[in-house]
PDB file of N, CA and C in Angstrom:
ATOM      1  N   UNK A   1      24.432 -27.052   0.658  1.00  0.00           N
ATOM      2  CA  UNK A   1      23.366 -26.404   1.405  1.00  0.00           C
ATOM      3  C   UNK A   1      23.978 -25.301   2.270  1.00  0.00           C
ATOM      4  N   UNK A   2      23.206 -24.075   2.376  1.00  0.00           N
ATOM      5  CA  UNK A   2      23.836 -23.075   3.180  1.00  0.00           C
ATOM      6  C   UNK A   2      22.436 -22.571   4.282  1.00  0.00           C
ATOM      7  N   UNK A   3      23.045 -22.233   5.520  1.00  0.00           N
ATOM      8  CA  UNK A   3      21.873 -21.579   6.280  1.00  0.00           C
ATOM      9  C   UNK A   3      21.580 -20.417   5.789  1.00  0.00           C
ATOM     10  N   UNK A   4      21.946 -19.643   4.622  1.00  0.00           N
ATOM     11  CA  UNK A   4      21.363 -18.110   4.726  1.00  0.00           C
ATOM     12  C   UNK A   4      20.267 -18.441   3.973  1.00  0.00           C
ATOM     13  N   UNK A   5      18.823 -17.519   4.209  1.00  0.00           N
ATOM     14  CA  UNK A   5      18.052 -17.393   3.370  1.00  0.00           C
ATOM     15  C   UNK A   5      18.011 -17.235   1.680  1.00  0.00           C
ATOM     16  N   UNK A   6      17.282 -18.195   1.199  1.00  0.00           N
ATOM     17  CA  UNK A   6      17.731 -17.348  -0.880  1.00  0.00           C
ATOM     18  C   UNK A   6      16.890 -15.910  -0.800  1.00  0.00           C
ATOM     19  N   UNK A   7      17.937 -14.613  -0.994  1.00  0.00           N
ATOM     20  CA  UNK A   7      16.521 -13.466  -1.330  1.00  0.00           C
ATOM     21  C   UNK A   7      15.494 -13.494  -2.243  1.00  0.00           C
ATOM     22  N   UNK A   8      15.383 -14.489  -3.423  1.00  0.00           N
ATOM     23  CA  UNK A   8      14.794 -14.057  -4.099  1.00  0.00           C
ATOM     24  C   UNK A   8      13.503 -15.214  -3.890  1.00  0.00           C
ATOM     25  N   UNK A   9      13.402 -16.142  -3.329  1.00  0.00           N
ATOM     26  CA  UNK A   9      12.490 -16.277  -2.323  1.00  0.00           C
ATOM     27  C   UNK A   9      11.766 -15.720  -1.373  1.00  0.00           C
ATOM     28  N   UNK A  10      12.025 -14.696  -0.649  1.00  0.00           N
ATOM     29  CA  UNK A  10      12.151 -13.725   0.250  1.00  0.00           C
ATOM     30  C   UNK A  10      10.876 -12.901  -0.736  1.00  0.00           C
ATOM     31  N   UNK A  11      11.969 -12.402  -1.539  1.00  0.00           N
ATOM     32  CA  UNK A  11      11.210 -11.261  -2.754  1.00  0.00           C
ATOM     33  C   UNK A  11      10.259 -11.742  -2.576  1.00  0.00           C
ATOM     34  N   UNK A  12       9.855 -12.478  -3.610  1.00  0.00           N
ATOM     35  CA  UNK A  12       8.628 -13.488  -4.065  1.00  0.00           C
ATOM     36  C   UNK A  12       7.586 -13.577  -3.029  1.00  0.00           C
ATOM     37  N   UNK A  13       7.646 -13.806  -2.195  1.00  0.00           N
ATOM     38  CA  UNK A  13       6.487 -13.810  -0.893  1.00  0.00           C
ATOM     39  C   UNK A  13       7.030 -13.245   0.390  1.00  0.00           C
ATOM     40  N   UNK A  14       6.828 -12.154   0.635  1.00  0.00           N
ATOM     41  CA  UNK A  14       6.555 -11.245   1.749  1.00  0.00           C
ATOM     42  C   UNK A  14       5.774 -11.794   2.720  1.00  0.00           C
ATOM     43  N   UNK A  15       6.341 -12.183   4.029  1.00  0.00           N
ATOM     44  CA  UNK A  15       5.677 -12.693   5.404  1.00  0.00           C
ATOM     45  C   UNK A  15       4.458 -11.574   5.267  1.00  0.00           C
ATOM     46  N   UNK A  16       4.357 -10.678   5.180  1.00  0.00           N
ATOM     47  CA  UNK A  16       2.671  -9.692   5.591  1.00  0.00           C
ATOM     48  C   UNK A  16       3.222  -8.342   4.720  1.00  0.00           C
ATOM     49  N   UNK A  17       2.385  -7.591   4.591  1.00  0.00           N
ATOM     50  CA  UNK A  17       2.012  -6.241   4.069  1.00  0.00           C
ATOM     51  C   UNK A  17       2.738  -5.521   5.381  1.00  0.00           C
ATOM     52  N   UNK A  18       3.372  -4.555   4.906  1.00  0.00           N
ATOM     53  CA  UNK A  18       4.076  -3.526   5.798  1.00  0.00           C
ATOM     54  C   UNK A  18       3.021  -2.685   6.653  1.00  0.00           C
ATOM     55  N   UNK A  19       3.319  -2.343   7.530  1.00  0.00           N
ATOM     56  CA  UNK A  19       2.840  -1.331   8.668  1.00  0.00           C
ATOM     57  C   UNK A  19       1.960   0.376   7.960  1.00  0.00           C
ATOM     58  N   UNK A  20       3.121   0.240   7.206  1.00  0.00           N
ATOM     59  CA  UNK A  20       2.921   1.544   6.539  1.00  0.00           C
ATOM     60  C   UNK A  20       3.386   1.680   5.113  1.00  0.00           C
ATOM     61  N   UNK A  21       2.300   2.009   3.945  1.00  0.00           N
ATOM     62  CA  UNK A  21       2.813   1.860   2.458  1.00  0.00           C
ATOM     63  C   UNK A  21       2.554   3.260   2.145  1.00  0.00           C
ATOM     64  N   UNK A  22       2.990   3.817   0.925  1.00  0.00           N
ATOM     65  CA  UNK A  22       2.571   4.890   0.446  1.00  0.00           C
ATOM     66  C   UNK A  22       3.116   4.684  -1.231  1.00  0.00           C
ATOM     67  N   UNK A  23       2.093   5.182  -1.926  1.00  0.00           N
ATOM     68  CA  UNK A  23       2.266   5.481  -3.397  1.00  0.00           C
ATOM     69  C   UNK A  23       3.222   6.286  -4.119  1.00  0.00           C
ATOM     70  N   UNK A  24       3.373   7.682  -3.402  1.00  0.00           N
ATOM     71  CA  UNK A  24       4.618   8.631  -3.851  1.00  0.00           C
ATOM     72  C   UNK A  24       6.198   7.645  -3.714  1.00  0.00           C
ATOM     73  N   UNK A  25       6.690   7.723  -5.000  1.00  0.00           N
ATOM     74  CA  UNK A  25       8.306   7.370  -4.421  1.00  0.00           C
ATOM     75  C   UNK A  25       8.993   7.782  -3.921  1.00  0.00           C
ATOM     76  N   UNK A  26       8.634   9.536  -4.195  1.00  0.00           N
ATOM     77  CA  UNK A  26       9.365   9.825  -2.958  1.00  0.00           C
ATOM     78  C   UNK A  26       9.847   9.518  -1.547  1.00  0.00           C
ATOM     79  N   UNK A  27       8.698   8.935  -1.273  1.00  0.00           N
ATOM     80  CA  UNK A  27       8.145   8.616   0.218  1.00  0.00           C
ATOM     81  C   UNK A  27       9.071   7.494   0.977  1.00  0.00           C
ATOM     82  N   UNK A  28       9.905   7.886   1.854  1.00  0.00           N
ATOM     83  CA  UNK A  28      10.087   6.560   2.663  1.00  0.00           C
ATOM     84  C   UNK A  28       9.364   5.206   2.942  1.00  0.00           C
ATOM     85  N   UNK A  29       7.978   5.087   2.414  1.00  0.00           N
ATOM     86  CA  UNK A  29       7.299   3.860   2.658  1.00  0.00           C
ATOM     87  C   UNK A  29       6.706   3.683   1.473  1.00  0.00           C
ATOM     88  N   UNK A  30       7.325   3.915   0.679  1.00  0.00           N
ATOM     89  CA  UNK A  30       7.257   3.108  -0.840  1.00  0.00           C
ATOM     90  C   UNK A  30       7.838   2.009  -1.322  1.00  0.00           C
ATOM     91  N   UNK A  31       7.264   0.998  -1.763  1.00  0.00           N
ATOM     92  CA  UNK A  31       8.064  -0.652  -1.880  1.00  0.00           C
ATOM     93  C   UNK A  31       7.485  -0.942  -3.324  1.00  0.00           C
ATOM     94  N   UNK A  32       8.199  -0.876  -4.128  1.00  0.00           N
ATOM     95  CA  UNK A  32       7.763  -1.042  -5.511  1.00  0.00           C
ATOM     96  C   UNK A  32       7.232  -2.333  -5.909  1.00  0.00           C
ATOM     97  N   UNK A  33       7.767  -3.480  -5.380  1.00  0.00           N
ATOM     98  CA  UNK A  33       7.459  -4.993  -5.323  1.00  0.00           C
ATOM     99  C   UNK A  33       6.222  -5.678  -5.122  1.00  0.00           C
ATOM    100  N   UNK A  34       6.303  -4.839  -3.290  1.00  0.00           N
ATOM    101  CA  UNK A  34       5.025  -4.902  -2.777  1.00  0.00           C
ATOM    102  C   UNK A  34       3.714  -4.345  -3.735  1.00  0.00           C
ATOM    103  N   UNK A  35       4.040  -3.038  -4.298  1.00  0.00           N
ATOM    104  CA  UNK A  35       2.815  -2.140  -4.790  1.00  0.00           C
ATOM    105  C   UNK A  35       2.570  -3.116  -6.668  1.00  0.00           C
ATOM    106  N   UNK A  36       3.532  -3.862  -6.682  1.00  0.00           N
ATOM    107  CA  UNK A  36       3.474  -4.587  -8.157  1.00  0.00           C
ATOM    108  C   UNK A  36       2.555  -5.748  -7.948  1.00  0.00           C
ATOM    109  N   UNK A  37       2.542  -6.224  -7.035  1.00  0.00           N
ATOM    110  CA  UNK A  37       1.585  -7.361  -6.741  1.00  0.00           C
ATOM    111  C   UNK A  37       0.696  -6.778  -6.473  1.00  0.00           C
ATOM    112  N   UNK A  38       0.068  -5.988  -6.202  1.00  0.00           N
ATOM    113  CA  UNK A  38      -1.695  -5.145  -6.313  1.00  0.00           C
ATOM    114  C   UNK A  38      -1.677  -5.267  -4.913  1.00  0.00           C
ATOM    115  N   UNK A  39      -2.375  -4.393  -3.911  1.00  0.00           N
ATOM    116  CA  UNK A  39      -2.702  -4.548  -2.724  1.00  0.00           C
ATOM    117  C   UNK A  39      -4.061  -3.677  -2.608  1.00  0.00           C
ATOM    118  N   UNK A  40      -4.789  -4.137  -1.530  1.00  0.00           N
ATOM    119  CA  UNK A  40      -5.812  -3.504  -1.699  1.00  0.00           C
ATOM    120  C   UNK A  40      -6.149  -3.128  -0.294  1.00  0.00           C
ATOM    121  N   UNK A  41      -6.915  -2.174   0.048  1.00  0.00           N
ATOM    122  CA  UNK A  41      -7.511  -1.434   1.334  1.00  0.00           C
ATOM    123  C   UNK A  41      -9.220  -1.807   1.345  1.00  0.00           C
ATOM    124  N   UNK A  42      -9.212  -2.457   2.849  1.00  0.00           N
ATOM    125  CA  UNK A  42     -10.431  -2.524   3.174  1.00  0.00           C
ATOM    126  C   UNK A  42     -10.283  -1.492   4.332  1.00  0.00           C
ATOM    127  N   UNK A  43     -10.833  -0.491   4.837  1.00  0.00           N
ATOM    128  CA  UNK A  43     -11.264   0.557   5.561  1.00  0.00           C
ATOM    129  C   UNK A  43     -12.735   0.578   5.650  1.00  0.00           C
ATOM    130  N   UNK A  44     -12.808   0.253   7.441  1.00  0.00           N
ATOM    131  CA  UNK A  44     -14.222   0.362   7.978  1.00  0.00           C
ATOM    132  C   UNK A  44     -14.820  -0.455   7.460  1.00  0.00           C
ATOM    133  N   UNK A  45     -14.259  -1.589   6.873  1.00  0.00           N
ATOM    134  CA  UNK A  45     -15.335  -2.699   6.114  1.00  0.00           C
ATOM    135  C   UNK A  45     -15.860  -2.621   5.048  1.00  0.00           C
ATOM    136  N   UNK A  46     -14.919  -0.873   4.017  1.00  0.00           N
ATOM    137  CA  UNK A  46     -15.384  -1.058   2.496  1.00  0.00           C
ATOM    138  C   UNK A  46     -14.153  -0.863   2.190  1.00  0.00           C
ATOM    139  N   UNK A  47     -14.550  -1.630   1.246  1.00  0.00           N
ATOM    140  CA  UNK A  47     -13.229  -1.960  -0.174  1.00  0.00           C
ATOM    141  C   UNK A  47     -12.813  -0.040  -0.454  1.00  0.00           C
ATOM    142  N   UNK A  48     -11.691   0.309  -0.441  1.00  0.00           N
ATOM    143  CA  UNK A  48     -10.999   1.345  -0.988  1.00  0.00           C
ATOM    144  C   UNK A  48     -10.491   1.828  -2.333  1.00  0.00           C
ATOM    145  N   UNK A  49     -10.450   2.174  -3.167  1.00  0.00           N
ATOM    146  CA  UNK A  49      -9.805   2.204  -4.257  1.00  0.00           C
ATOM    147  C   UNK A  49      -8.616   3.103  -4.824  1.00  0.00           C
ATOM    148  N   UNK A  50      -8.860   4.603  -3.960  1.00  0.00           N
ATOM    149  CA  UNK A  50      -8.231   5.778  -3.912  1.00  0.00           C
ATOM    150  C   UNK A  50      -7.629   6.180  -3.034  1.00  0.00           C
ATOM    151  N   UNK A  51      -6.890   4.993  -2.092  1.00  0.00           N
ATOM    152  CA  UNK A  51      -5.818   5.156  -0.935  1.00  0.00           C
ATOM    153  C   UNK A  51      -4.597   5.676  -1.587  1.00  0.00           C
ATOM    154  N   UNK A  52      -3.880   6.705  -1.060  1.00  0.00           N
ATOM    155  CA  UNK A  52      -2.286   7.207  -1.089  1.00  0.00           C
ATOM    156  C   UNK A  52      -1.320   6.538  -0.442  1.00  0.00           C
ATOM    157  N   UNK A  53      -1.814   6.498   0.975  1.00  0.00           N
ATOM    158  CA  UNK A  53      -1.128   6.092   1.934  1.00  0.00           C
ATOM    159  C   UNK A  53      -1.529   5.142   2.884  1.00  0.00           C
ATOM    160  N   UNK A  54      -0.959   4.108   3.736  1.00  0.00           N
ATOM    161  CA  UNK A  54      -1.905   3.716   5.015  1.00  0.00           C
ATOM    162  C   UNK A  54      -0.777   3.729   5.661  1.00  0.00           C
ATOM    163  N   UNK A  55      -1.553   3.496   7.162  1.00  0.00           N
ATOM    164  CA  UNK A  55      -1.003   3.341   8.063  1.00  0.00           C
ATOM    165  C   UNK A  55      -1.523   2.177   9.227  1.00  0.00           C
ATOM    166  N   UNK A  56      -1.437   1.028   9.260  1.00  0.00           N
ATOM    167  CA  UNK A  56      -2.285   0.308  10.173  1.00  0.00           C
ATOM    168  C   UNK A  56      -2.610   0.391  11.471  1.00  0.00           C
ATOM    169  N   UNK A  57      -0.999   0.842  11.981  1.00  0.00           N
ATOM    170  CA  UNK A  57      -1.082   0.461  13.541  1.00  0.00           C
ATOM    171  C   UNK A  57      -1.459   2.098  14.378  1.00  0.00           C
ATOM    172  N   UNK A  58      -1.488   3.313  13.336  1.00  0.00           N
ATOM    173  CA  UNK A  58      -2.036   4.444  13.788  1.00  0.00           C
ATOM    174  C   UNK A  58      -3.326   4.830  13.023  1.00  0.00           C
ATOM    175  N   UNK A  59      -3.908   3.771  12.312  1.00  0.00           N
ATOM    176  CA  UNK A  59      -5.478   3.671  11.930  1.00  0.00           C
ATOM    177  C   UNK A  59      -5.639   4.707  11.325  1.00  0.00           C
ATOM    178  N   UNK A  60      -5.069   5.058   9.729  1.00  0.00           N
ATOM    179  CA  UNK A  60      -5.221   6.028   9.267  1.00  0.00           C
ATOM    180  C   UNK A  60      -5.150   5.664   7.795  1.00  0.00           C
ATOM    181  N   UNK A  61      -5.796   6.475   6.868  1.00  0.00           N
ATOM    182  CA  UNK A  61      -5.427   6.818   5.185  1.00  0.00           C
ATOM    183  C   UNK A  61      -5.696   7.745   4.726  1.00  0.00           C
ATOM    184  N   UNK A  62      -4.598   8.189   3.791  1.00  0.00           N
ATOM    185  CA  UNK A  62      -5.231   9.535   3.030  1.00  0.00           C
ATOM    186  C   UNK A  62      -5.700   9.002   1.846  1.00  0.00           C
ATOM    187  N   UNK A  63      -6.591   9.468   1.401  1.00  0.00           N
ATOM    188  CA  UNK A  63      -7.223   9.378  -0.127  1.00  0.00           C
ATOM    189  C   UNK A  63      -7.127  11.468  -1.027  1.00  0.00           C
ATOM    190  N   UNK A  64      -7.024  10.971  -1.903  1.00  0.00           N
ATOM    191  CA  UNK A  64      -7.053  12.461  -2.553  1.00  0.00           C
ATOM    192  C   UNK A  64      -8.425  13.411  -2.760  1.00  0.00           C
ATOM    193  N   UNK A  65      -8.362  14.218  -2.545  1.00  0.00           N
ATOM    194  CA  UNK A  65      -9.506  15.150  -2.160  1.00  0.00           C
ATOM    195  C   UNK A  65      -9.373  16.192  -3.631  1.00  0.00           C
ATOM    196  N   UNK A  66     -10.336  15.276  -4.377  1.00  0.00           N
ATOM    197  CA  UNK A  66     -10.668  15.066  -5.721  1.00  0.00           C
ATOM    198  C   UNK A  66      -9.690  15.305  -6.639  1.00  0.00           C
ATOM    199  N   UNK A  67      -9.777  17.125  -7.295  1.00  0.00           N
ATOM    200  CA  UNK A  67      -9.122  16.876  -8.088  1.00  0.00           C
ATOM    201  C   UNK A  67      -7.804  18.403  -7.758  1.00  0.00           C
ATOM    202  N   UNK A  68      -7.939  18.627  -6.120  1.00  0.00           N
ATOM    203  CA  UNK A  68      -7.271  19.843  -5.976  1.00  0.00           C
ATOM    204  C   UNK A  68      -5.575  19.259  -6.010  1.00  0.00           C
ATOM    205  N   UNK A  69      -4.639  20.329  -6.306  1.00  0.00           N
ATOM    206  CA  UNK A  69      -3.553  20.095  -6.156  1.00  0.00           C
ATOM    207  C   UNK A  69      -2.329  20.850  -5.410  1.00  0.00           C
ATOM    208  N   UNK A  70      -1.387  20.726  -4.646  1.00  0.00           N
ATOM    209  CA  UNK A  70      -0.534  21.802  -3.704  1.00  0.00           C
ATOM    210  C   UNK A  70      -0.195  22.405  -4.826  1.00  0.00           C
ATOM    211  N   UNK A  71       0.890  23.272  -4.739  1.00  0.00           N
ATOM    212  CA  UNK A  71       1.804  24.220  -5.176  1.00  0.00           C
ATOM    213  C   UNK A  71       2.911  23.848  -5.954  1.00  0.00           C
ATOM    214  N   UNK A  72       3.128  22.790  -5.539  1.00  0.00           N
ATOM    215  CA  UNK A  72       4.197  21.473  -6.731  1.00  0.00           C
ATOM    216  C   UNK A  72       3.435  20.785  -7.081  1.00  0.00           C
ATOM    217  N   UNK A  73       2.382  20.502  -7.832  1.00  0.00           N
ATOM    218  CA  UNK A  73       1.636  19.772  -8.580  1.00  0.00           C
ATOM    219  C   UNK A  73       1.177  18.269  -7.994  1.00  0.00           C
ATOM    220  N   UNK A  74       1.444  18.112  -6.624  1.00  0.00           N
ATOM    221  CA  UNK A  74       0.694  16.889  -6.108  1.00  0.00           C
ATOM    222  C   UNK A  74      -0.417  16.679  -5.442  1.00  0.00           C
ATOM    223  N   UNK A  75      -0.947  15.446  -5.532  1.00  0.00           N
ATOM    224  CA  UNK A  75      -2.686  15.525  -5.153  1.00  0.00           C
ATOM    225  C   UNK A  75      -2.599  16.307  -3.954  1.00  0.00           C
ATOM    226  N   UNK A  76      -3.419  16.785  -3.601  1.00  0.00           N
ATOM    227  CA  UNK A  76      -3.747  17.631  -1.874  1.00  0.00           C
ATOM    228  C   UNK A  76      -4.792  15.874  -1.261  1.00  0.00           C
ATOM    229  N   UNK A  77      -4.526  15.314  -0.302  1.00  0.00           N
ATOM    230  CA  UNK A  77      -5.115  14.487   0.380  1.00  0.00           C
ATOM    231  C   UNK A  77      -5.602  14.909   1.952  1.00  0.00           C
ATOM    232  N   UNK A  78      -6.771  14.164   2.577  1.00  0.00           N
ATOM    233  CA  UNK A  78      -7.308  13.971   3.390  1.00  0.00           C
ATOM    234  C   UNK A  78      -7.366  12.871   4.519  1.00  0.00           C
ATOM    235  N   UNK A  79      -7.238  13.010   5.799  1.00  0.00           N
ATOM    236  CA  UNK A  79      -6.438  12.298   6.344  1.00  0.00           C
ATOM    237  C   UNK A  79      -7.845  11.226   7.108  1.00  0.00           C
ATOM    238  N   UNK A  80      -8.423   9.767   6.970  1.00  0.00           N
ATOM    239  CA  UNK A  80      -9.350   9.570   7.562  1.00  0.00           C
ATOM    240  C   UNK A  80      -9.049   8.455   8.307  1.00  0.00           C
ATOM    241  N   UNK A  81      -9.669   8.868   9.713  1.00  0.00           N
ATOM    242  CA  UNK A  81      -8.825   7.903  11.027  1.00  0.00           C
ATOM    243  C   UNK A  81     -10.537   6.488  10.584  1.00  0.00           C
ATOM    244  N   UNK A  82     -10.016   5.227  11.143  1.00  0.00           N
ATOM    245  CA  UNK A  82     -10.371   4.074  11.243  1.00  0.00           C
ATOM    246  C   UNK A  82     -10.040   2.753  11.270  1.00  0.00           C
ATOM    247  N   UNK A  83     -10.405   1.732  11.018  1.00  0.00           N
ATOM    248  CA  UNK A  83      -9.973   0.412  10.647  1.00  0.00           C
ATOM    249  C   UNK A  83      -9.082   0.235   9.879  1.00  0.00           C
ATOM    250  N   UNK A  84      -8.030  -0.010   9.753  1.00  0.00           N
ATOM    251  CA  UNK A  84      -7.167  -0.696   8.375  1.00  0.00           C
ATOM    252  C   UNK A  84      -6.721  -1.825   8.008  1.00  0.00           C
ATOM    253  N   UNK A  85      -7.375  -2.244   6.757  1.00  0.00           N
ATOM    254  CA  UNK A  85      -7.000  -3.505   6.320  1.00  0.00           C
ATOM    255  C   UNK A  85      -6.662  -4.034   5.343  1.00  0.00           C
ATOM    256  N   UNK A  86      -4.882  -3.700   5.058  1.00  0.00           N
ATOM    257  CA  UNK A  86      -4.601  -4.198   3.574  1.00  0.00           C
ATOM    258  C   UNK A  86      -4.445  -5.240   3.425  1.00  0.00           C
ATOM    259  N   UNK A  87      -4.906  -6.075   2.373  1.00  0.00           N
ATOM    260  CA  UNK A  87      -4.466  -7.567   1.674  1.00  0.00           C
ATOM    261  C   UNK A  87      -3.887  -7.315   0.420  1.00  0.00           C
ATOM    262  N   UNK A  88      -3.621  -8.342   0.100  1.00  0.00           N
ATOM    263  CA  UNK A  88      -2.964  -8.576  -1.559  1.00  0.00           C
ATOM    264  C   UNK A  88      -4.094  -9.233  -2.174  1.00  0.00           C
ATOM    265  N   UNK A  89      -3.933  -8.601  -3.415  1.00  0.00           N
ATOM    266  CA  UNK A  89      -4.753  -8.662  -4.433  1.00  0.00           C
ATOM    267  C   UNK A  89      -4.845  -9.816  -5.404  1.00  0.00           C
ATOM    268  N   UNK A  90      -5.886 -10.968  -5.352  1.00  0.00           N
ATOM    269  CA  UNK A  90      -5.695 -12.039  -6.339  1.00  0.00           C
ATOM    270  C   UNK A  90      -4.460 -11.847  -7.547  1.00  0.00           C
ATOM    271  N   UNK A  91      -3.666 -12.702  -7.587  1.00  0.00           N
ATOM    272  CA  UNK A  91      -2.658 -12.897  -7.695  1.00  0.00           C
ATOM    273  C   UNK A  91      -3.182 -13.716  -9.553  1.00  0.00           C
ATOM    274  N   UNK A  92      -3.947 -14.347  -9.261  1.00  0.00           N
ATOM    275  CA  UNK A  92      -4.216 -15.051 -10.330  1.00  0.00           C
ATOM    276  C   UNK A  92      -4.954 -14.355 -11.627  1.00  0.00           C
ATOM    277  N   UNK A  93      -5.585 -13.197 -11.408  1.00  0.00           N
ATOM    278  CA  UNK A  93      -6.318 -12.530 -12.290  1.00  0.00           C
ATOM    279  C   UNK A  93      -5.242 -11.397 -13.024  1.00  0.00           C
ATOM    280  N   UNK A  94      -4.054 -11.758 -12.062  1.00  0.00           N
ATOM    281  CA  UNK A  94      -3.411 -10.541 -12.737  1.00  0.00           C
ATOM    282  C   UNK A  94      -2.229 -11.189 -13.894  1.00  0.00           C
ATOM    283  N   UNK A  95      -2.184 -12.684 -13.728  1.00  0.00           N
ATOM    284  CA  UNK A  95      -1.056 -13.881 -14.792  1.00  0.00           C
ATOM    285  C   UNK A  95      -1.993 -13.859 -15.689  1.00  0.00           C
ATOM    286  N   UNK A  96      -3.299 -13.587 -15.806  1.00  0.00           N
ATOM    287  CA  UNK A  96      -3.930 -14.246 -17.233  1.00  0.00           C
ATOM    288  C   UNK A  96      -4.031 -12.898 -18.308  1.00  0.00           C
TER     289      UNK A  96
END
């Protein structure tokens, strides 16, 4: 028996959803693990589908603002302040 944690326990279940996620890999708050288990955005009390980014504790998400794009070919997004509330996504619908 050893006191260190097993990581791959760790892996496997994440104490909570991060502060701040984002979709681009570029992005410093990209977690591939996290985003593999499905997560989902409730904002203002509706279900989300077209989040980029969140942010919880500065009450924010961008969603993409349709179908425009910058100058390097990435979505152009919109920044909308409110509630944020990510969960993880039934877990079970996604094994069958």
């Amino acid at each position: 028996m050893t006191d260190k944690p097993d990581k791959d326990a760790e892996a496997d279940q994440p104490a909570e959803l991060p502060d701040r996620l984002s979709l681009d890999p570029r992005s410093p708050w990209f977690d591939q693990p996290i985003l593999e288990r499905g997560v989902g955005i409730r904002f203002n009390g509706q279900e989300k589908t077209n989040v980029e980014e969140y942010c919880v504790s500065e009450g924010w998400i961008k969603v993409a603002a349709g179908r425009s794009r910058d100058r390097y070919g990435n979505p152009m997004t919109l920044t909308l302040k409110g509630k944020v509330e990510p969960y993880l996504k039934d877990e079970t619908a996604a094994e069958d």
